[in-house]
N, C-alpha and C. Protein backbone atom coordinates (compact mmCIF):
# COMPACT_ATOMS: atom_id res chain seq x y z
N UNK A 1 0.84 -1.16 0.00
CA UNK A 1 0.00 0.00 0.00
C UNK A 1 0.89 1.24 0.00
N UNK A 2 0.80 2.20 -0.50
CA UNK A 2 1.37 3.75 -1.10
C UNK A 2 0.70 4.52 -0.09
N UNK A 3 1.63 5.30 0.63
CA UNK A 3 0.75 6.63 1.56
C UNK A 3 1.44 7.95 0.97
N UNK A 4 0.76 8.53 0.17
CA UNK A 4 2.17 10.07 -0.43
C UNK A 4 2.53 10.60 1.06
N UNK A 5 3.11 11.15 0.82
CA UNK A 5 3.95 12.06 2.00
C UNK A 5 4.48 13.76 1.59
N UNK A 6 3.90 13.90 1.94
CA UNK A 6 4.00 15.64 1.72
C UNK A 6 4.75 16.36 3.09
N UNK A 7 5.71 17.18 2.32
CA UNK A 7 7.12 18.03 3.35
C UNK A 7 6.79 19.17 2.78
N UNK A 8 6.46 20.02 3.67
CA UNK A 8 6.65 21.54 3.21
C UNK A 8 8.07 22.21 2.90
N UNK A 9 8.42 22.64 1.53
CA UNK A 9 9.63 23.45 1.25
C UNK A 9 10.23 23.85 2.83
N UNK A 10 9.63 24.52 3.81
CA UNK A 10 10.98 24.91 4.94
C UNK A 10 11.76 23.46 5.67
N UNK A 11 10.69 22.57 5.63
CA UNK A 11 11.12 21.71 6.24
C UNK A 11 11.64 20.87 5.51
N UNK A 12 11.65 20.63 4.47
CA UNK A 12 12.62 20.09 3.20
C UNK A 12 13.93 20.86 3.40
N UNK A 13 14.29 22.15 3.20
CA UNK A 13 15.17 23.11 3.20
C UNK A 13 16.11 22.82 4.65
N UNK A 14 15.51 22.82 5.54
CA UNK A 14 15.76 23.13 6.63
C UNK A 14 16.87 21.55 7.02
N UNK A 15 16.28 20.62 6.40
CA UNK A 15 16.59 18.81 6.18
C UNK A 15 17.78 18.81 5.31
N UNK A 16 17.79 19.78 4.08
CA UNK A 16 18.83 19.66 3.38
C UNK A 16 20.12 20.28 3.85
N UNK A 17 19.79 21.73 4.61
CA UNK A 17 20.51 22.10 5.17
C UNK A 17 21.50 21.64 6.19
N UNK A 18 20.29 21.20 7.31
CA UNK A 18 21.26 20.51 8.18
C UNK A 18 22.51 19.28 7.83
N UNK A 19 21.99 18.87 6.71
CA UNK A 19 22.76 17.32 6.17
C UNK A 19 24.00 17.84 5.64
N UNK A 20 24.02 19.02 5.05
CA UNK A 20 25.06 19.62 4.22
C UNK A 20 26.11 20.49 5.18
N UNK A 21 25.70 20.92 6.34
CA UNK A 21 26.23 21.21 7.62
C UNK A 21 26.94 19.77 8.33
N UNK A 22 26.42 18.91 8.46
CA UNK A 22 26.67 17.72 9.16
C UNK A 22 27.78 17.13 8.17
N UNK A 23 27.75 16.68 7.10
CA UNK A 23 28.47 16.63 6.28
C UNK A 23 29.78 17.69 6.58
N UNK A 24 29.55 18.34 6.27
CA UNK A 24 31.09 19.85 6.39
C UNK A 24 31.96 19.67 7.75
N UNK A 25 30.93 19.27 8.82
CA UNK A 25 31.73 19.46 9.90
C UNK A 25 31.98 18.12 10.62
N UNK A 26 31.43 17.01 9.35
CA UNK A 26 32.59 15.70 9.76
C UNK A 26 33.87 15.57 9.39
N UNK A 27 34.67 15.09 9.91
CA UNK A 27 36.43 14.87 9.49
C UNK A 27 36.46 14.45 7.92
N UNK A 28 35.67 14.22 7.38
CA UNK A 28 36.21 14.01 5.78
C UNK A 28 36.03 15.35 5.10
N UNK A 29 37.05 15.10 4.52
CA UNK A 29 36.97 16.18 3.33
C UNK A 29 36.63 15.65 1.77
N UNK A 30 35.59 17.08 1.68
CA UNK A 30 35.35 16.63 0.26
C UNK A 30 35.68 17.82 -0.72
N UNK A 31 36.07 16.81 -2.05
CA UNK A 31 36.71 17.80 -3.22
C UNK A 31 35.39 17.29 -4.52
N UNK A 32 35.64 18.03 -5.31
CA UNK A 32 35.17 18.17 -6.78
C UNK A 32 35.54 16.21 -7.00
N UNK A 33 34.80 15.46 -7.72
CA UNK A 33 35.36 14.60 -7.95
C UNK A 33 35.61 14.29 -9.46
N UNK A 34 37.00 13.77 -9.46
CA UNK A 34 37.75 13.92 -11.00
C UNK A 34 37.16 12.45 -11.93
N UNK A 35 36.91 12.23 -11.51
CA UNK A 35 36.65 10.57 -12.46
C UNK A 35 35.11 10.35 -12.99
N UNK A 36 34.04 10.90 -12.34
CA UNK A 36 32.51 10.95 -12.39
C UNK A 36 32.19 12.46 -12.21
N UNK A 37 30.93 12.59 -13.11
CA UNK A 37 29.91 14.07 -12.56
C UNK A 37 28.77 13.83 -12.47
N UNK A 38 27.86 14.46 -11.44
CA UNK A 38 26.55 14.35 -10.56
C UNK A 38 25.65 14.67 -11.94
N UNK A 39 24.67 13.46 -12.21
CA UNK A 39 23.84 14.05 -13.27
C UNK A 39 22.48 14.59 -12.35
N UNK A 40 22.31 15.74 -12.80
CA UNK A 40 21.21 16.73 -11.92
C UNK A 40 19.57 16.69 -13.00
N UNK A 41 19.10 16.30 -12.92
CA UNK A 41 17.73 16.04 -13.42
C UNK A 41 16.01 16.53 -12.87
N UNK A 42 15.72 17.90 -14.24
CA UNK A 42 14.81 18.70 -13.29
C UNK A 42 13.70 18.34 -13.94
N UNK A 43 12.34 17.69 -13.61
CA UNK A 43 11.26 17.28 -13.89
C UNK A 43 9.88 17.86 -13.63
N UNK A 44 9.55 19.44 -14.59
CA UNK A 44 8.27 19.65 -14.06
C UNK A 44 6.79 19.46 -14.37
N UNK A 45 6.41 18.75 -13.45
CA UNK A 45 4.92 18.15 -13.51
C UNK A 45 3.73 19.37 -13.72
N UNK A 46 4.18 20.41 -13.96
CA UNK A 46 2.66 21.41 -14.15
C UNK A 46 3.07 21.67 -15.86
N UNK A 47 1.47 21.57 -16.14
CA UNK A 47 1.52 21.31 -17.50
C UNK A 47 1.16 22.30 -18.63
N UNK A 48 1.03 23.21 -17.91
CA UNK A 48 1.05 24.81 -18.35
C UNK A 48 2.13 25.43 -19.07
N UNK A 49 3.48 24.89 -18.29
CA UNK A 49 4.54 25.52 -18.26
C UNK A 49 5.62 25.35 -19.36
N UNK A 50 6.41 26.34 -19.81
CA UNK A 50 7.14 25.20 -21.09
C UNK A 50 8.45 24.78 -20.83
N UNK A 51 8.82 24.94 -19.40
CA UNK A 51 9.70 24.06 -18.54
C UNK A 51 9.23 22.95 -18.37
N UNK A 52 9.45 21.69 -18.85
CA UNK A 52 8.98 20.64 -18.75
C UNK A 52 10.27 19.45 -17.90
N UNK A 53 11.39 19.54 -18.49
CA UNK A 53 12.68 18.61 -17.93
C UNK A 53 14.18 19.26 -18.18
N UNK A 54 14.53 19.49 -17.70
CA UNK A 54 16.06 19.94 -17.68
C UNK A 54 17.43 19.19 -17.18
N UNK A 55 18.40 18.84 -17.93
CA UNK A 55 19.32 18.02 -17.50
C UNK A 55 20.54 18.66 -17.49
N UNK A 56 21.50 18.39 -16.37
CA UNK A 56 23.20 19.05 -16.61
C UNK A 56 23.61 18.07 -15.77
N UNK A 57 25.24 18.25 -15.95
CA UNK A 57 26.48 17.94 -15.55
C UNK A 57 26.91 18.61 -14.22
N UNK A 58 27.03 18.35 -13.64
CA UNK A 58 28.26 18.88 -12.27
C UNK A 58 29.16 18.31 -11.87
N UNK A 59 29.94 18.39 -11.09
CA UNK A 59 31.20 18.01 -10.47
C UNK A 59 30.57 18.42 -9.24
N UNK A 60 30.29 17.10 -8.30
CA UNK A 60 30.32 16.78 -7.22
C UNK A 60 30.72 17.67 -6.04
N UNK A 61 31.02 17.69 -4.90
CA UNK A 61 30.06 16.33 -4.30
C UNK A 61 28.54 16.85 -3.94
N UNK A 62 27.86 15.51 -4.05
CA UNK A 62 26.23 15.46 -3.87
C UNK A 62 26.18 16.40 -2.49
N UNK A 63 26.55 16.57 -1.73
CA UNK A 63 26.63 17.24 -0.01
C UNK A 63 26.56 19.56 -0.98
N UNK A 64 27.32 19.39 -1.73
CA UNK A 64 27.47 21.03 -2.03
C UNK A 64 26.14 21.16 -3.02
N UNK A 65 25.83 20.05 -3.82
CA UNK A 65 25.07 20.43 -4.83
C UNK A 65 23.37 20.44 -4.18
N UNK A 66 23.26 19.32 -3.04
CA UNK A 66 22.19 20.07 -1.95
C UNK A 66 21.33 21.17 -1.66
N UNK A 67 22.99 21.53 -1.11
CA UNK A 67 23.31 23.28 -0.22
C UNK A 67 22.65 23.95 -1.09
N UNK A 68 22.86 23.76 -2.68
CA UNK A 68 22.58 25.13 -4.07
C UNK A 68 21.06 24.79 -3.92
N UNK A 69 20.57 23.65 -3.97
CA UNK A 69 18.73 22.76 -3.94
C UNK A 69 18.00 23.92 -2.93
N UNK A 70 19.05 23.88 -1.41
CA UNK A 70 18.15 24.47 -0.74
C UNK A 70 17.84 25.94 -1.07
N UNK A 71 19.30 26.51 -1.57
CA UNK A 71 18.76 27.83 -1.92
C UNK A 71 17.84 28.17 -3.19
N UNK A 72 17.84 27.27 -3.96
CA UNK A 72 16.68 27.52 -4.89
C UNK A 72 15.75 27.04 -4.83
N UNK A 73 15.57 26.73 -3.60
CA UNK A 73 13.71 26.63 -3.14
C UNK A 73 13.66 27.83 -1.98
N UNK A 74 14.19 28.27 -1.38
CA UNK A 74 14.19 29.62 -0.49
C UNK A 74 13.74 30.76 -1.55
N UNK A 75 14.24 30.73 -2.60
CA UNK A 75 14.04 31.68 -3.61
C UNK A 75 12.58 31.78 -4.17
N UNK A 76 11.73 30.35 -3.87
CA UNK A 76 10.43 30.51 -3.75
C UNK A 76 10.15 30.35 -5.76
N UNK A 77 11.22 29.92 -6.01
CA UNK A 77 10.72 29.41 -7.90
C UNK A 77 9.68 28.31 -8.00
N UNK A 78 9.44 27.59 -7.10
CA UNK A 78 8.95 26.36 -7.15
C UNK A 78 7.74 26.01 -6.21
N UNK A 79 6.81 25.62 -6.39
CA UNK A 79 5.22 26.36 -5.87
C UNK A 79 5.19 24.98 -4.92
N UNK A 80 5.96 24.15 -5.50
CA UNK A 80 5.78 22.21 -4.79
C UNK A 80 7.37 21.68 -5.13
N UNK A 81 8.07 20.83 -4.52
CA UNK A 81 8.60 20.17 -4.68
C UNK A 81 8.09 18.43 -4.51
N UNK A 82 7.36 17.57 -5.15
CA UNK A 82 7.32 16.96 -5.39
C UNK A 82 7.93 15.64 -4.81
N UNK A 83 9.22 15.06 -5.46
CA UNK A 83 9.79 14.19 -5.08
C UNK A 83 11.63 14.56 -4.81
N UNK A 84 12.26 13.96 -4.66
CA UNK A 84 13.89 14.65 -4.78
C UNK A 84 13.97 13.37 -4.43
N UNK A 85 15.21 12.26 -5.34
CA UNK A 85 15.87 11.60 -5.05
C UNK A 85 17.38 11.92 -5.25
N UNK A 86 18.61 11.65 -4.33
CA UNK A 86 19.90 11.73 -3.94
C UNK A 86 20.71 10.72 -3.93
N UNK A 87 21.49 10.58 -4.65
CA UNK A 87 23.14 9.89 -4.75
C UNK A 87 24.44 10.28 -5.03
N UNK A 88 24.99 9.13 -4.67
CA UNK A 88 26.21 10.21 -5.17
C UNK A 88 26.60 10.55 -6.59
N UNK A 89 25.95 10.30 -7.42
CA UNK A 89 26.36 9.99 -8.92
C UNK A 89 24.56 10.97 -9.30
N UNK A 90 23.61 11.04 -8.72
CA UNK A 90 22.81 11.60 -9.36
C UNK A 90 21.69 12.64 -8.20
N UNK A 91 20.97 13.34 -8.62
CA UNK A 91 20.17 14.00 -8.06
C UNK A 91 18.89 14.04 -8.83
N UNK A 92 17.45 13.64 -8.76
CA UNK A 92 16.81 13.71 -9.77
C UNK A 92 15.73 14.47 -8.99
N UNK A 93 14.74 15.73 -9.43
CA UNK A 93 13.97 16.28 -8.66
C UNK A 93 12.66 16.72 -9.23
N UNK A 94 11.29 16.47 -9.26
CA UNK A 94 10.06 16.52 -9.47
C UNK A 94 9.39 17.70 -8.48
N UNK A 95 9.17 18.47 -9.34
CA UNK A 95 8.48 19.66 -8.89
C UNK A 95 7.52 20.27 -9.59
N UNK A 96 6.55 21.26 -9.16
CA UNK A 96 5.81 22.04 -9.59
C UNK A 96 5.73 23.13 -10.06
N UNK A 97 5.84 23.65 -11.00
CA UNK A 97 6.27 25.42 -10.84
C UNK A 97 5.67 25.47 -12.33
N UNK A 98 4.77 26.45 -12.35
CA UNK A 98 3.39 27.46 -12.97
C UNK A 98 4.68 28.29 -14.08
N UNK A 99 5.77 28.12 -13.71
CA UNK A 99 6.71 29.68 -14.44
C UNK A 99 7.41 29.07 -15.57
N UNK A 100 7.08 29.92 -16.58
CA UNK A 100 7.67 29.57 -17.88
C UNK A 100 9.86 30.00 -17.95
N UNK A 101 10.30 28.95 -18.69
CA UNK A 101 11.72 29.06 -19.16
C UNK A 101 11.86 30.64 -18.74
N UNK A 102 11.58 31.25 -19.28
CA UNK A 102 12.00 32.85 -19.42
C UNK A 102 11.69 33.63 -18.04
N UNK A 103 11.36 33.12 -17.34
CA UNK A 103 10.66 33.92 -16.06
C UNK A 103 11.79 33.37 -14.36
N UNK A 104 13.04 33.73 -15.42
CA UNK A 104 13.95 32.95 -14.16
C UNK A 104 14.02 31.51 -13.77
N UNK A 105 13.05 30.34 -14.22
CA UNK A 105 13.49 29.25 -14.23
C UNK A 105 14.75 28.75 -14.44
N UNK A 106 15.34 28.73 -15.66
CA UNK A 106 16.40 27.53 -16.18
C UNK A 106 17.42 28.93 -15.48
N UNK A 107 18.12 30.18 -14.59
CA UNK A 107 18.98 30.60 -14.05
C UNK A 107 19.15 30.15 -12.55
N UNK A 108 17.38 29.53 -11.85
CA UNK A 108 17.80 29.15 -10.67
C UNK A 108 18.89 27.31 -10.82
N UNK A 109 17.90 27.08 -11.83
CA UNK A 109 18.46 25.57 -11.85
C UNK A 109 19.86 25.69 -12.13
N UNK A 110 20.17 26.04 -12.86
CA UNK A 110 22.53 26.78 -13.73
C UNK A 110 22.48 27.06 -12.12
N UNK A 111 22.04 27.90 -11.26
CA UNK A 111 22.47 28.16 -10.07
C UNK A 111 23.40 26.94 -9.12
N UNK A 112 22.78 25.88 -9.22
CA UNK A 112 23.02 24.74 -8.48
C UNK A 112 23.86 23.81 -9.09
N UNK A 113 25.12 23.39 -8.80
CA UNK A 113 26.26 22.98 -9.44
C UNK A 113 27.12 22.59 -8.89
């Protein structure tokens, strides 16, 4: 049986945040990684919009590219976030957002990297 589960953006934010904090201020250090890049995958479910899916490249690590997630939902582009799955090799994220390409969309997403 399926129960959805719904997180309000602060408390999503607030989740990503702390992890990306917790992360920083454990004894490992993390660098850019040279051998693989984080494929970032943006999926929007409102059907209005002519932002529909967006894909890029980054250089790691999944812990910094987070940190950029949370600030571009603080920025309030995105009416729902949906789903967000996390690895180290990928980030894939399902959201809602009413706002067409041209209306600051595809600069928050380049934001996060």
């Amino acid at each position: 049986m399926y129960f959805p589960l719904f997180i309000s953006n602060a408390t999503l934010t607030h989740t990503i945040e702390w992890s990306h904090q917790s992360a920083l201020q454990s004894s490992a250090k993390y660098k850019a990684h040279d051998d693989f890049d984080v494929t970032i995958i943006w999926n929007n479910i409102h059907s209005e919009s002519d932002f529909l899916c967006f894909r890029k490249e980054s250089c790691g690590p999944i812990e910094r590219i987070l940190g950029d997630f949370a600030r571009v939902l603080e920025s309030g582009v995105f009416e729902e976030v949906v789903s967000l799955n996390a690895s180290k090799h990928l980030l894939c994220v399902v959201v809602i957002c009413s706002k067409n390409q041209d209306e600051d969309v595809i600069d928050s997403i380049l934001s996060v990297h």
